[in-house]
Protein backbone atom coordinates (compact mmCIF):
# COMPACT_ATOMS: atom_id res chain seq x y z
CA UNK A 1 -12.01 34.16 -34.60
CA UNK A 2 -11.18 30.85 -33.04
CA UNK A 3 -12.53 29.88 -29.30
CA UNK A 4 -8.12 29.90 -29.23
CA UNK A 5 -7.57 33.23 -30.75
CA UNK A 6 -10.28 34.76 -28.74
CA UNK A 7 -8.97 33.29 -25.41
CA UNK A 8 -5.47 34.68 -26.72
CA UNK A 9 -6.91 37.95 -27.37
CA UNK A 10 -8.16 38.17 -23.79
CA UNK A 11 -4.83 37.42 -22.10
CA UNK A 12 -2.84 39.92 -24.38
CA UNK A 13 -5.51 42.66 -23.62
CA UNK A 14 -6.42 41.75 -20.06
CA UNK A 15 -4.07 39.20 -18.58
CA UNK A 16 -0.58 39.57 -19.42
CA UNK A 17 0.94 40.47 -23.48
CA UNK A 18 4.04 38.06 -22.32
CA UNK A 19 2.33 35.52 -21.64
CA UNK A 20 -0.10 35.49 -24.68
CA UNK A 21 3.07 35.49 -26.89
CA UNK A 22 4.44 32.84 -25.42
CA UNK A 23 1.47 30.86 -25.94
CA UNK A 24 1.11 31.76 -29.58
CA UNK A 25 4.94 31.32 -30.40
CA UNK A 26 4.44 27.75 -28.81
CA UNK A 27 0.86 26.97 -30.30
CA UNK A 28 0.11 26.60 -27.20
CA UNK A 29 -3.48 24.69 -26.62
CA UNK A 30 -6.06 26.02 -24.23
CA UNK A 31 -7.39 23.11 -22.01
CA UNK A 32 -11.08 22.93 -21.37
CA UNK A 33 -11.34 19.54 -19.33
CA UNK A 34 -9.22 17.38 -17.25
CA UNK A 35 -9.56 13.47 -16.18
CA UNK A 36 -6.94 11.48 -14.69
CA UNK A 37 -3.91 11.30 -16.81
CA UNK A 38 -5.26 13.72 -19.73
CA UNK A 39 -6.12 16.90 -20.34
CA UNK A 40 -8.71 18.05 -23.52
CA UNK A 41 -8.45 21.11 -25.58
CA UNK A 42 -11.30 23.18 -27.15
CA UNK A 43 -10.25 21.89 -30.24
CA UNK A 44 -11.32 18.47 -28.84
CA UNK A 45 -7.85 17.21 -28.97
CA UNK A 46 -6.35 14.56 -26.06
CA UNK A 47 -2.92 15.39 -24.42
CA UNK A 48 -0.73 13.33 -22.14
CA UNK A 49 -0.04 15.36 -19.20
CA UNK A 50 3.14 14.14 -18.11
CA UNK A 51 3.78 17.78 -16.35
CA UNK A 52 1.86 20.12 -13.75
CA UNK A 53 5.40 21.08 -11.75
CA UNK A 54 4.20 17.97 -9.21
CA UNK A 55 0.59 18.50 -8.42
CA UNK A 56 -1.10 15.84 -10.34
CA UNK A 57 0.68 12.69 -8.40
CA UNK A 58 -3.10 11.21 -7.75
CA UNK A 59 -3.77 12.06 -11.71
CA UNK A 60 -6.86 14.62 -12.64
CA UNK A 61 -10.01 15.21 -10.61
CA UNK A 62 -9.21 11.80 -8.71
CA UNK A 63 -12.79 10.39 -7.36
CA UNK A 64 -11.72 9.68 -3.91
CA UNK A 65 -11.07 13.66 -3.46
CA UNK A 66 -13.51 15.39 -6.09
CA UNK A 67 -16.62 13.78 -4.40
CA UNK A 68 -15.94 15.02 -0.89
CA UNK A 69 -14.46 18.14 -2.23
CA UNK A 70 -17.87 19.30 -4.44
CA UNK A 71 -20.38 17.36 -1.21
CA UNK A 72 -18.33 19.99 1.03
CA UNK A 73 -18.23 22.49 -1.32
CA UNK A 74 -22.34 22.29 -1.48
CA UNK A 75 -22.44 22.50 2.34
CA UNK A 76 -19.67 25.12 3.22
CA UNK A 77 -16.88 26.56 1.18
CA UNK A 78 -15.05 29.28 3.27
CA UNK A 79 -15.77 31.07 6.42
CA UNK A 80 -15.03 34.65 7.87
CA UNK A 81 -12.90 35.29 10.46
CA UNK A 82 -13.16 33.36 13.83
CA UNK A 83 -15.39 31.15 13.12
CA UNK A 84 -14.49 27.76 13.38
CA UNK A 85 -14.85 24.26 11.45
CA UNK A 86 -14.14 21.05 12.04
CA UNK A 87 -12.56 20.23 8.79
CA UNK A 88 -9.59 21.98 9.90
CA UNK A 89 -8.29 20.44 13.23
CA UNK A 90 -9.60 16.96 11.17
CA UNK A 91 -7.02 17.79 8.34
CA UNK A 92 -4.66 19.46 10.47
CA UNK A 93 -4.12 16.04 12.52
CA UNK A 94 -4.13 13.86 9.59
CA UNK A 95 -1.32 15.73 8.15
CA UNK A 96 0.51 15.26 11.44
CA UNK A 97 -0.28 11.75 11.82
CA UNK A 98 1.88 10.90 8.40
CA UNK A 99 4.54 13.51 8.89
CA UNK A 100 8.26 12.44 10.20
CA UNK A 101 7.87 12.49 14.04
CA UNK A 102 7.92 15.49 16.00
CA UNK A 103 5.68 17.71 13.43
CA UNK A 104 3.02 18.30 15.61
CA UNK A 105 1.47 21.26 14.39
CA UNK A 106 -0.02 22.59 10.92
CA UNK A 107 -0.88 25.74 9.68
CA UNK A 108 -2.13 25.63 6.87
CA UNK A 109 -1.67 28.29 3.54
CA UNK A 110 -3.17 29.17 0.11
CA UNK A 111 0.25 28.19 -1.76
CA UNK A 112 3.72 26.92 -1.53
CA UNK A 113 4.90 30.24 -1.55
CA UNK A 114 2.52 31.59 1.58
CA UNK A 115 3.78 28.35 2.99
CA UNK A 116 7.67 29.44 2.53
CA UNK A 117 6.74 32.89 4.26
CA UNK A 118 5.26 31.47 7.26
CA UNK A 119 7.75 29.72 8.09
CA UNK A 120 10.11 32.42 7.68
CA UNK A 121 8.15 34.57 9.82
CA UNK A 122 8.13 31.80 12.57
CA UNK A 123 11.70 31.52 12.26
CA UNK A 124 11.99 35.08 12.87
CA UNK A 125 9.60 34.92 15.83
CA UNK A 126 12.34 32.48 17.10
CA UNK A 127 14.82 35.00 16.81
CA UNK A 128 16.42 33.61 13.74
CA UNK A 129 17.37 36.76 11.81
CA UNK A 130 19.87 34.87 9.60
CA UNK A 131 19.04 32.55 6.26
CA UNK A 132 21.29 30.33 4.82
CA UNK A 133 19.97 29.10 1.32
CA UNK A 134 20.99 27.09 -1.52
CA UNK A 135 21.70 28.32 -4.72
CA UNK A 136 19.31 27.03 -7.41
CA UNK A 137 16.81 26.42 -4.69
CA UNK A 138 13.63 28.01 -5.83
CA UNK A 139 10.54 28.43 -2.70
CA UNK A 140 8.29 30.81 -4.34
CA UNK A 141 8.27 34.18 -5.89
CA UNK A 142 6.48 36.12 -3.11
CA UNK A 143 8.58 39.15 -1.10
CA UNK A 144 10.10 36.86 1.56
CA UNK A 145 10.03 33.17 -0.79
CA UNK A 146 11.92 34.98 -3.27
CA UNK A 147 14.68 36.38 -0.72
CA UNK A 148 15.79 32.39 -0.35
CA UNK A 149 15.12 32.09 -4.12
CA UNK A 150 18.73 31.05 -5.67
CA UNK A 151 17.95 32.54 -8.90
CA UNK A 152 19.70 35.89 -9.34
CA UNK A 153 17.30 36.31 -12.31
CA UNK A 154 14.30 36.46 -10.62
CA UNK A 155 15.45 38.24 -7.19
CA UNK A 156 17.68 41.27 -8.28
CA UNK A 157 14.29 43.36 -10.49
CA UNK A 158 13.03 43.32 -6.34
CA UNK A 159 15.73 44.15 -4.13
CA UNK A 160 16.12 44.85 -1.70
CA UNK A 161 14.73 41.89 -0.29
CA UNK A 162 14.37 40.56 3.08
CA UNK A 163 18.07 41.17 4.89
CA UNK A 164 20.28 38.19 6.31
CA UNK A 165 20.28 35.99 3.44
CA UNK A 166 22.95 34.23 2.21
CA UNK A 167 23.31 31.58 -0.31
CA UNK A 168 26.05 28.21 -0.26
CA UNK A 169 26.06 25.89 -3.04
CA UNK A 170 23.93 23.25 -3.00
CA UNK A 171 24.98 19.69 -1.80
CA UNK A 172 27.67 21.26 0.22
CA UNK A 173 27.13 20.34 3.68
CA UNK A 174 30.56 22.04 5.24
CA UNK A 175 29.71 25.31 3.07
CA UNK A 176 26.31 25.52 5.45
CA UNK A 177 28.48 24.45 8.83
CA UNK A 178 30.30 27.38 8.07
CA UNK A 179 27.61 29.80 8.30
CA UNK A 180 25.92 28.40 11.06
CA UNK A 181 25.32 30.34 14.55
CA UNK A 182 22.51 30.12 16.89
CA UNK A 183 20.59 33.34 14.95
CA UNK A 184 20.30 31.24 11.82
CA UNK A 185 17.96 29.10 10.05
CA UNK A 186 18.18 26.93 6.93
CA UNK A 187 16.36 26.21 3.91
CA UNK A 188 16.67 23.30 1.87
CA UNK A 189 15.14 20.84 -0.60
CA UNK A 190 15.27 17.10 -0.41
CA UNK A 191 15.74 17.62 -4.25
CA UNK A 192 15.93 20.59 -5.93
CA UNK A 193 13.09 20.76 -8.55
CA UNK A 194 13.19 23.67 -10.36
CA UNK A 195 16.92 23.41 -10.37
CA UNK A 196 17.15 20.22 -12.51
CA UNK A 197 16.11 17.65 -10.06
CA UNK A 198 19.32 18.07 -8.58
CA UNK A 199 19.55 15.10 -6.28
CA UNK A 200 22.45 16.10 -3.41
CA UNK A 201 25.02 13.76 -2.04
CA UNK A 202 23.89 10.49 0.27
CA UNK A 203 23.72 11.65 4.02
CA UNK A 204 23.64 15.61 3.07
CA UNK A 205 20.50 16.18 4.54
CA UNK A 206 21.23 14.15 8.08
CA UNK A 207 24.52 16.03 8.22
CA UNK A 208 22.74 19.70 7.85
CA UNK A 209 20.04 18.07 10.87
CA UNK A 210 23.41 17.39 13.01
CA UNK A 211 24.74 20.51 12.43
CA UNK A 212 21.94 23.20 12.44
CA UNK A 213 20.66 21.29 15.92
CA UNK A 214 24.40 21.56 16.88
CA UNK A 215 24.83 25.15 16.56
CA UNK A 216 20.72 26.01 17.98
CA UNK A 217 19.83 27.07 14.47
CA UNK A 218 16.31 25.62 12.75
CA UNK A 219 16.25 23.71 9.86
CA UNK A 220 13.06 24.12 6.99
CA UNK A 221 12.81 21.43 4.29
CA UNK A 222 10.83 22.58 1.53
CA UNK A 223 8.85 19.47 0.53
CA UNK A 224 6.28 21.42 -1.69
CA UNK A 225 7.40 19.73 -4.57
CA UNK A 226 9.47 16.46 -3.64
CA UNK A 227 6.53 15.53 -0.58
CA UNK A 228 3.68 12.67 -0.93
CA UNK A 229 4.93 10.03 -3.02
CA UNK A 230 6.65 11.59 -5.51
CA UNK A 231 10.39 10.72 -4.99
CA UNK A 232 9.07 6.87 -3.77
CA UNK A 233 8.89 7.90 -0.18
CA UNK A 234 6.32 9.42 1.48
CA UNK A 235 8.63 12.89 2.39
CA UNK A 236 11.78 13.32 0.97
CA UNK A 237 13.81 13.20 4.15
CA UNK A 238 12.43 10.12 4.80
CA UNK A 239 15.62 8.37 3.15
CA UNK A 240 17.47 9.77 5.35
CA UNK A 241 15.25 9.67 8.55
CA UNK A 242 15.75 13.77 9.52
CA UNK A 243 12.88 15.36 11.29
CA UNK A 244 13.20 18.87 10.12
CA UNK A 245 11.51 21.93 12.64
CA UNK A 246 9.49 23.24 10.06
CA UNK A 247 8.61 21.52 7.27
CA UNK A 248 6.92 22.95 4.05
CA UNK A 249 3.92 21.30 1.75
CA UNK A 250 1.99 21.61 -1.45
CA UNK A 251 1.59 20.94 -4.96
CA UNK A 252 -0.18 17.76 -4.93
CA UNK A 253 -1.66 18.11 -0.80
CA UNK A 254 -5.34 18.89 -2.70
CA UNK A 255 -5.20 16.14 -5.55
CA UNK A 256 -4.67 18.83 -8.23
CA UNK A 257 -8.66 20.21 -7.14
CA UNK A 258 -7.82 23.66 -5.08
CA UNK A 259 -4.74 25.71 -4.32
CA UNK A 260 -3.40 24.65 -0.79
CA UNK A 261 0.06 24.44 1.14
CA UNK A 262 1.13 23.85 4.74
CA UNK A 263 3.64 24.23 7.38
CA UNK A 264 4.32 21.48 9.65
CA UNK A 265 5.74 22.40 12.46
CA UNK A 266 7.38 21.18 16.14
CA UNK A 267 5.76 22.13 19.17
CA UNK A 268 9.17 24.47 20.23
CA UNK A 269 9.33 26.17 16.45
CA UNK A 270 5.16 27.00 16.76
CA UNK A 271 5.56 27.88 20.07
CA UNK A 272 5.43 31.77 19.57
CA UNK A 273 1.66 30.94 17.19
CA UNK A 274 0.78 28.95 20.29
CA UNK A 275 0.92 32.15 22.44
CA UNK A 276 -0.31 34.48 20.17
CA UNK A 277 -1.92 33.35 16.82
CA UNK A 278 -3.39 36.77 15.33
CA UNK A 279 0.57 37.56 14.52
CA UNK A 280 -0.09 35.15 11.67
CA UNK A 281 -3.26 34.90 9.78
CA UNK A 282 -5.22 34.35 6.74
CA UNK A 283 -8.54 34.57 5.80
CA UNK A 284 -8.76 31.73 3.00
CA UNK A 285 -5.94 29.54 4.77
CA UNK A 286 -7.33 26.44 5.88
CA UNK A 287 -10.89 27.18 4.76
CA UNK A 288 -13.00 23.86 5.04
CA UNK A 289 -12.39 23.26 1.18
CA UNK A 290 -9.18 23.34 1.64
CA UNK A 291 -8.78 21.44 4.18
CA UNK A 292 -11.41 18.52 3.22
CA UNK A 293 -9.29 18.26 0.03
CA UNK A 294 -5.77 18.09 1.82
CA UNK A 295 -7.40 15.17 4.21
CA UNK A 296 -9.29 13.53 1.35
CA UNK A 297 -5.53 13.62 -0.73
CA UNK A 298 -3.07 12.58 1.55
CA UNK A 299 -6.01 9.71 2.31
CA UNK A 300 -5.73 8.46 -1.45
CA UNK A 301 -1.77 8.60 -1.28
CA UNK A 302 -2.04 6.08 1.43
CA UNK A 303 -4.38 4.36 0.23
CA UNK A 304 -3.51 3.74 -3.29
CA UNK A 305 0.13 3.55 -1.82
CA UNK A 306 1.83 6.19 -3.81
CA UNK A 307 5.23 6.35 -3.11
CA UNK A 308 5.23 2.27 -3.41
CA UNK A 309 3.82 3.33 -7.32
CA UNK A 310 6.49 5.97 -7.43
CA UNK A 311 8.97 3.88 -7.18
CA UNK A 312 8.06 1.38 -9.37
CA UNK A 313 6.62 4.13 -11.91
CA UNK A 314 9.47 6.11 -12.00
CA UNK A 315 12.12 3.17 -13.10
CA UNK A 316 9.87 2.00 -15.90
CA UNK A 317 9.47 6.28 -17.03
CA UNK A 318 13.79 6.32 -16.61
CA UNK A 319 14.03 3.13 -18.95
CA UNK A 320 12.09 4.56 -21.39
CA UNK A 321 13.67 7.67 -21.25
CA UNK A 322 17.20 5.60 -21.81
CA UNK A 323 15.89 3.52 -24.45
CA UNK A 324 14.64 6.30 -26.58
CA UNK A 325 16.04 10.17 -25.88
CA UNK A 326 19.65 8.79 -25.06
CA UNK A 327 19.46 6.17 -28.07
CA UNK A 328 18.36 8.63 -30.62
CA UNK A 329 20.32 12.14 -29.39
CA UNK A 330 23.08 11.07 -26.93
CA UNK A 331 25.12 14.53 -27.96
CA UNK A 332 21.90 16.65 -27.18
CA UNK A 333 21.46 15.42 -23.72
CA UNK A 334 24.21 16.25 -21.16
CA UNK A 335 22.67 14.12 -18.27
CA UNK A 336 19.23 12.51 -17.07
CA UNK A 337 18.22 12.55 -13.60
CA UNK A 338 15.67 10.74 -11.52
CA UNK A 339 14.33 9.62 -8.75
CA UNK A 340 10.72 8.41 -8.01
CA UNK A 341 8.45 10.45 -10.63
CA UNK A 342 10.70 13.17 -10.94
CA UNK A 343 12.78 13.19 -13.75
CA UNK A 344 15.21 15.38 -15.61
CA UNK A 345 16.43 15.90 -19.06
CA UNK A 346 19.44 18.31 -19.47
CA UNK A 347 20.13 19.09 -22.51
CA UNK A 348 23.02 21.01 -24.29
CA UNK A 349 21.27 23.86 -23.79
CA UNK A 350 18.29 25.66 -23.66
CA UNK A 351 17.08 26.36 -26.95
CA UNK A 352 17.71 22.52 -27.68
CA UNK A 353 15.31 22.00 -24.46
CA UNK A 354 12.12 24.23 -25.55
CA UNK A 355 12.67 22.66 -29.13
CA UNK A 356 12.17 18.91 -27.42
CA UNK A 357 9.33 20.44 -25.39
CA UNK A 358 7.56 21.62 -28.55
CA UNK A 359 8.38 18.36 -30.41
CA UNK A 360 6.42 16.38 -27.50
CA UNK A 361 3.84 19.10 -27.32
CA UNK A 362 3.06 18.44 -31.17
CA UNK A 363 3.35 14.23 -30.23
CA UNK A 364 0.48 15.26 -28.00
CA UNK A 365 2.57 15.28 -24.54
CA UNK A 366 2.62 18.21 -21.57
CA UNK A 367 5.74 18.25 -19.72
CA UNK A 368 7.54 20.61 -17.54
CA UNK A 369 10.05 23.44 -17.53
CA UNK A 370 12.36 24.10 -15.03
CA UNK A 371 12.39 27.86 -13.71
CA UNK A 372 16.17 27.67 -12.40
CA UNK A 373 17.66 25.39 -15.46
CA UNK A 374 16.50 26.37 -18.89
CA UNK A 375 18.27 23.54 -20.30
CA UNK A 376 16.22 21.17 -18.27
CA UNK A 377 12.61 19.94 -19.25
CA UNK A 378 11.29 17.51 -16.17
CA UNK A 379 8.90 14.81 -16.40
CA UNK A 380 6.24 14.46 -13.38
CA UNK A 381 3.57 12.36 -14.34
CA UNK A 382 1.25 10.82 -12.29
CA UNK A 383 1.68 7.76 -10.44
CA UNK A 384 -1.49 6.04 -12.47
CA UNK A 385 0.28 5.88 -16.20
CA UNK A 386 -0.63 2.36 -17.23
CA UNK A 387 0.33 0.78 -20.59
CA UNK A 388 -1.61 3.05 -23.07
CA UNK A 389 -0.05 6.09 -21.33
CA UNK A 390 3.85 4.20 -21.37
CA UNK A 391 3.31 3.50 -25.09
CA UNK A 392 2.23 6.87 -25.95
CA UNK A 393 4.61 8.47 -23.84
CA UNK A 394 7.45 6.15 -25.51
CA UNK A 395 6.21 6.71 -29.13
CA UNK A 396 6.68 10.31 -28.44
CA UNK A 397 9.95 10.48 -26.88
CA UNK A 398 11.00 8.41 -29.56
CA UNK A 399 9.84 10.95 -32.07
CA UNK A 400 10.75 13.93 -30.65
CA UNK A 401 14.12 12.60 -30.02
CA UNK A 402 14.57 11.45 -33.58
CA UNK A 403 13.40 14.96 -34.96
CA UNK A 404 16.17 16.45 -32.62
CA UNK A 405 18.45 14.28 -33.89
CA UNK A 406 17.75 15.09 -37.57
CA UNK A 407 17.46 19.05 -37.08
CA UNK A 408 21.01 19.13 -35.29
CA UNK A 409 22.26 17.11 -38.36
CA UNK A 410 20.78 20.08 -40.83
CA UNK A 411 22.03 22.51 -38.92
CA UNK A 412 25.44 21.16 -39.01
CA UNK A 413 25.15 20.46 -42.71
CA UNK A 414 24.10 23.92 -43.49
CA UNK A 415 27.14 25.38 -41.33
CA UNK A 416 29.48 22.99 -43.30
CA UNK A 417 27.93 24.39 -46.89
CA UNK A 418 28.27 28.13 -45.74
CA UNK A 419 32.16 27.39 -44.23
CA UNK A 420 33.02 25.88 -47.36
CA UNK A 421 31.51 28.48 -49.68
């Protein structure tokens, strides 16, 4: 057998059949090795990697994290129960120092999702025993994530789920001003990711700040996606200057090199962790490898000024996107969405989507899904593509969308032979 068939063979015997079908319906490659905007296969073959759900903003293995990361790595990786390290408190503050004002305090996580339940669980501590939550939000699968999950899909094979949620649409401020009381907390995304990149109205995130601080309630912005750069601000709420009281983070806080997430938090939201911290714990949370990588990451999205390259990035990746997928298939795509370096294409539905995904797959280009939309494939490149990664990525669009173009043609030929037989 093949280094791929043998790899498959593991996951359908060991991992997960599901997922090893998948992969073999999509031909899907196995990736050996990773460097900045690329990815390699065993087969030796180089891909584009124009996906990763967010994380890769800085590219693969960036330098100015992978060095520090494998030097600290050498000298300590994780450590047991109260013992301390100073690469925590050191990440911990640098976090704080470029967070919107106010979010003094960090704890951080393994995950997005661990992220999403602590802050829960300190809302809870704050006597907030009421969620409101957006459908098509998505903040993790985990027991309590998944409660503020707006994907029926994925939340009804659990239930019953954490009590007290309740879902509004999305982008409807007065829908969330009607739920409000001084028990309740919100949950929200500066734009929803795994919806769509669905990108709410101007001023709906300053109006749910007014209100929830109105009516004593907290507000949580899920940035785990949408922070550091990638919608050509630093935080997502920074367009609209709202300092949230808890505030999640991941995806791209290690530079793509170890799984890590955060809470940020005001001094009055952490106050009940201040008094008594074993009520939340965890024993790789925070470990010095994590936290070396967040610091050495958010150090190189400064640095390299990110969300400047976002900005830029992401209007050069929308005109090509124009210029090819809406020039060659207009009637496939419903709508395109973007802002910064994340960017939607919703198409007429969803086996038209995974079709375009497996056209760009074969053009040698990675993008995303989206969990909440099947109709939607995202692009999240890094903010690094320079003009060999454009052309490529404009050569395939361009293909893909002109063997959409030509398959929706047969298919309507074909239907026009068998009506008029």
């Amino acid at each position: 057998m093949s280094e791929r068939e043998v790899v498959l063979d593991l996951y359908r015997r060991h991992v997960n059949r599901s997922l090893a079908a998948l992969a073999n319906m999509m031909g899907a490659p196995i990736i050996e090795r990773a460097e900045g905007n690329y990815v390699y296969t065993t087969e030796g073959d180089e891909l584009l990697d124009c996906g990763g759900y967010g994380i890769f903003i800085l590219g693969h293995s960036p330098e100015a994290v992978l060095e520090p990361v494998v030097e600290q790595l050498r000298r300590l990786g994780v450590t047991g129960p109260l013992v301390f390290n100073a690469e925590l408190p050191r990440a911990a503050e640098a976090l704080a120092r470029v967070a919107p004002p106010g979010l003094e305090y960090v704890y951080f996580t393994n995950s997005g999702a661990e992220a999403c339940e602590s802050a829960i669980k300190l809302a809870r501590l704050c006597g907030k025993t009421r969620i409101v939550a957006m459908h098509g939000g998505y903040h993790g699968k985990t027991l309590g994530a998944l409660s503020v999950t707006g994907n029926a899909h994925y939340r009804e094979p659990f239930e019953p789920l954490v009590p007290g949620v309740e879902f509004v649409p999305y982008g409807d401020a007065g829908a969330v001003e009607d739920r409000l009381s001084s028990e309740c907390c919100v949950i929200v995304e500066p734009v929803q990711g795994e919806a769509g990149v669905r990108i709410p109205p101007a001023g709906y995130l300053s109006r749910l700040r007014e209100a929830t601080a109105r009516a004593g309630a907290l507000l949580i912005v899920d940035e785990i996606q949408t922070g550091l750069g990638r919608l050509g601000e630093l935080w997502g709420v920074d367009r609209e200057h709202v300092v949230p009281d808890l505030m999640l983070v991941g995806k791209a806080l290690s530079g793509g090199l170890v799984p890590v997430g955060a809470v940020l938090a005001t001094a009055d939201a952490f106050a009940p962790l201040n008094r008594d911290a074993p009520l939340h714990t965890s024993t790789f949370g925070g470990s010095p490898l994590a936290a070396t990588a967040a610091r050495h990451a958010l150090g190189a999205v400064l640095e390299q000024d990110v969300p400047g390259r976002a900005r830029r990035l992401g209007a050069t990746v929308r005109e090509i996107v124009d210029s090819t997928v809406l020039a060659q298939c207009p009637g496939l795509v419903r709508e395109v969405r973007s802002r910064g370096l994340l960017l939607a294409l919703e198409f007429v539905d969803g086996a038209v989507a995974g079709r375009f995904v497996l056209e760009l797959l074969d053009r040698g280009v990675i993008v995303s899904s989206s969990a909440n939309a099947p109709g939607v494939l995202r692009l999240t490149p890094s903010a690094f593509l320079g003009d060999r990664e454009l052309e490529w990525l404009t050569d395939a669009l361009h293909g893909s969308a002109v063997a959409a173009a030509r398959a929706r043609s047969a298919r309507h030929a074909q239907g026009a032979a068998i009506g008029s037989s």
